[in-house]
Protein backbone atom coordinates (compact mmCIF):
# COMPACT_ATOMS: atom_id res chain seq x y z
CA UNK A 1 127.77 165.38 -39.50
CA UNK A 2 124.12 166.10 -38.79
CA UNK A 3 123.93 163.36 -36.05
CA UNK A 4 126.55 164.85 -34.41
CA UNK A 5 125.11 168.39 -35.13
CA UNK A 6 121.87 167.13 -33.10
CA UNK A 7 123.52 165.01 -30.59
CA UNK A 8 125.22 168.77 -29.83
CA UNK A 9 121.85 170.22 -29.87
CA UNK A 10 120.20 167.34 -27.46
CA UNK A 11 122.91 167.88 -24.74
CA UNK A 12 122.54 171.99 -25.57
CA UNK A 13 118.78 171.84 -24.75
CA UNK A 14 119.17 168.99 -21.54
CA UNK A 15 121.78 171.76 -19.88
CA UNK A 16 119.64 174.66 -19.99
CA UNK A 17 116.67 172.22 -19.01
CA UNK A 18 118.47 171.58 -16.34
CA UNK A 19 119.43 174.83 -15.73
CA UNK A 20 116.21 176.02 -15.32
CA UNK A 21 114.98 173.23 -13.42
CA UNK A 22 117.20 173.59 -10.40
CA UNK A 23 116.16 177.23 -9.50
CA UNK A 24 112.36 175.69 -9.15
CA UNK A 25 113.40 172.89 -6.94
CA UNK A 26 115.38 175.16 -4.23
CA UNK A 27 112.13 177.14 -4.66
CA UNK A 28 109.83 174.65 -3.76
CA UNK A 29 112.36 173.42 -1.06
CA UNK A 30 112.40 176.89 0.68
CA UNK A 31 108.50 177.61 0.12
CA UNK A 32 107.08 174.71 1.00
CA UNK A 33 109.74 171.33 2.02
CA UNK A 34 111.45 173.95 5.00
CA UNK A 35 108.26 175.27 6.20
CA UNK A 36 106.72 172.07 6.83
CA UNK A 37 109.62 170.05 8.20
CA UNK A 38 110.20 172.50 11.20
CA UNK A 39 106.02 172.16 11.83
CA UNK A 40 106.86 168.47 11.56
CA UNK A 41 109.54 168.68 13.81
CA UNK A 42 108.00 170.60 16.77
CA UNK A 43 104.88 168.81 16.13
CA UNK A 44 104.16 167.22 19.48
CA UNK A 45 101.34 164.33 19.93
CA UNK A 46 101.11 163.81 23.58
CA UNK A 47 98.86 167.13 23.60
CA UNK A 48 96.77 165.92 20.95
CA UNK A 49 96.54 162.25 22.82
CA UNK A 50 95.85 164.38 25.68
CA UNK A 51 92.87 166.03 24.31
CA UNK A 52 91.61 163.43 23.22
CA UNK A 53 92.08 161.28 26.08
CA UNK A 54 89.85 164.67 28.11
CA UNK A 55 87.41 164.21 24.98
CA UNK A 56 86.77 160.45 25.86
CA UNK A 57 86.11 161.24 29.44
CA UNK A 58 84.22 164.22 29.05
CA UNK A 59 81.69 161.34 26.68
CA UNK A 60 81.77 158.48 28.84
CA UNK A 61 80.73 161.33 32.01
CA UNK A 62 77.89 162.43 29.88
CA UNK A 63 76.58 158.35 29.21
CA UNK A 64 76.88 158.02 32.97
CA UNK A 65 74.61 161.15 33.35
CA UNK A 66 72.15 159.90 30.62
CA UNK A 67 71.87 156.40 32.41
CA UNK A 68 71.35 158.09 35.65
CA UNK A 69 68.69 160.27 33.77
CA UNK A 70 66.88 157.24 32.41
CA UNK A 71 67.27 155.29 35.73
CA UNK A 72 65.89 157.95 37.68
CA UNK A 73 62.95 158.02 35.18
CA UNK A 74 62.33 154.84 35.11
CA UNK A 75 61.70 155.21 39.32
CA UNK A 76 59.51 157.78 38.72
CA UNK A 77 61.38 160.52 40.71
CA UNK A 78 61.75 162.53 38.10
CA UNK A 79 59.33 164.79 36.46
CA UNK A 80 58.96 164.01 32.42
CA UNK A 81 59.80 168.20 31.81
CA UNK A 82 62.83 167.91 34.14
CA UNK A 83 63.91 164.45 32.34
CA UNK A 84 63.43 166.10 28.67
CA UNK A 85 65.37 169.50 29.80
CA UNK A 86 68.38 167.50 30.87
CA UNK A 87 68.31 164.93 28.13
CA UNK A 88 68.75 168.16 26.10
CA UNK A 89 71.42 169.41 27.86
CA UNK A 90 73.23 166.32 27.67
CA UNK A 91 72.98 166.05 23.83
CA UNK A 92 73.72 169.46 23.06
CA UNK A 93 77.43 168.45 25.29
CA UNK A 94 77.59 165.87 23.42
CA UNK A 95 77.82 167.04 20.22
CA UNK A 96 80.23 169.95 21.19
């Protein structure tokens, strides 16, 4: 009689369990599943590919510029102040 008693109990104790555990799962669903499946959805990655397709360019411009820099240099056309005030400029673009 007592094994049935607590086989009663068990089941009692896994319905409320269960009871309680389904309000928390449609309340993570709504707060946080929902939410991110619509960014997911509208989440488009040809403008991200495009930026950083413009990023790539923008870098290999600036190595082009630095070679021309150090080529020009190298000639002696260029004045050593004029040579260190671009370099500059070209590594502060660079790092933005």
């Amino acid at each position: 009689m007592q094994m049935v008693m607590f086989v009663i109990f068990i089941k009692k104790i896994k319905k409320n369990l269960s009871g309680v555990k389904n309000p928390l799962i449609f309340f993570a669903h709504d707060l946080i599943l929902k939410p991110l499946y619509k960014e997911l959805k509208n989440y488009d990655e040809t403008d991200e590919l495009l930026k950083l397709h413009g990023v790539e360019e923008e870098l290999e411009e600036n190595a082009e510029k630095l070679s021309r820099l150090e080529h020009f240099m190298s000639l002696g056309v260029l004045e050593p102040l004029i040579f260190s005030e671009e370099k500059y400029k070209l590594n502060a673009e660079r790092k933005n």
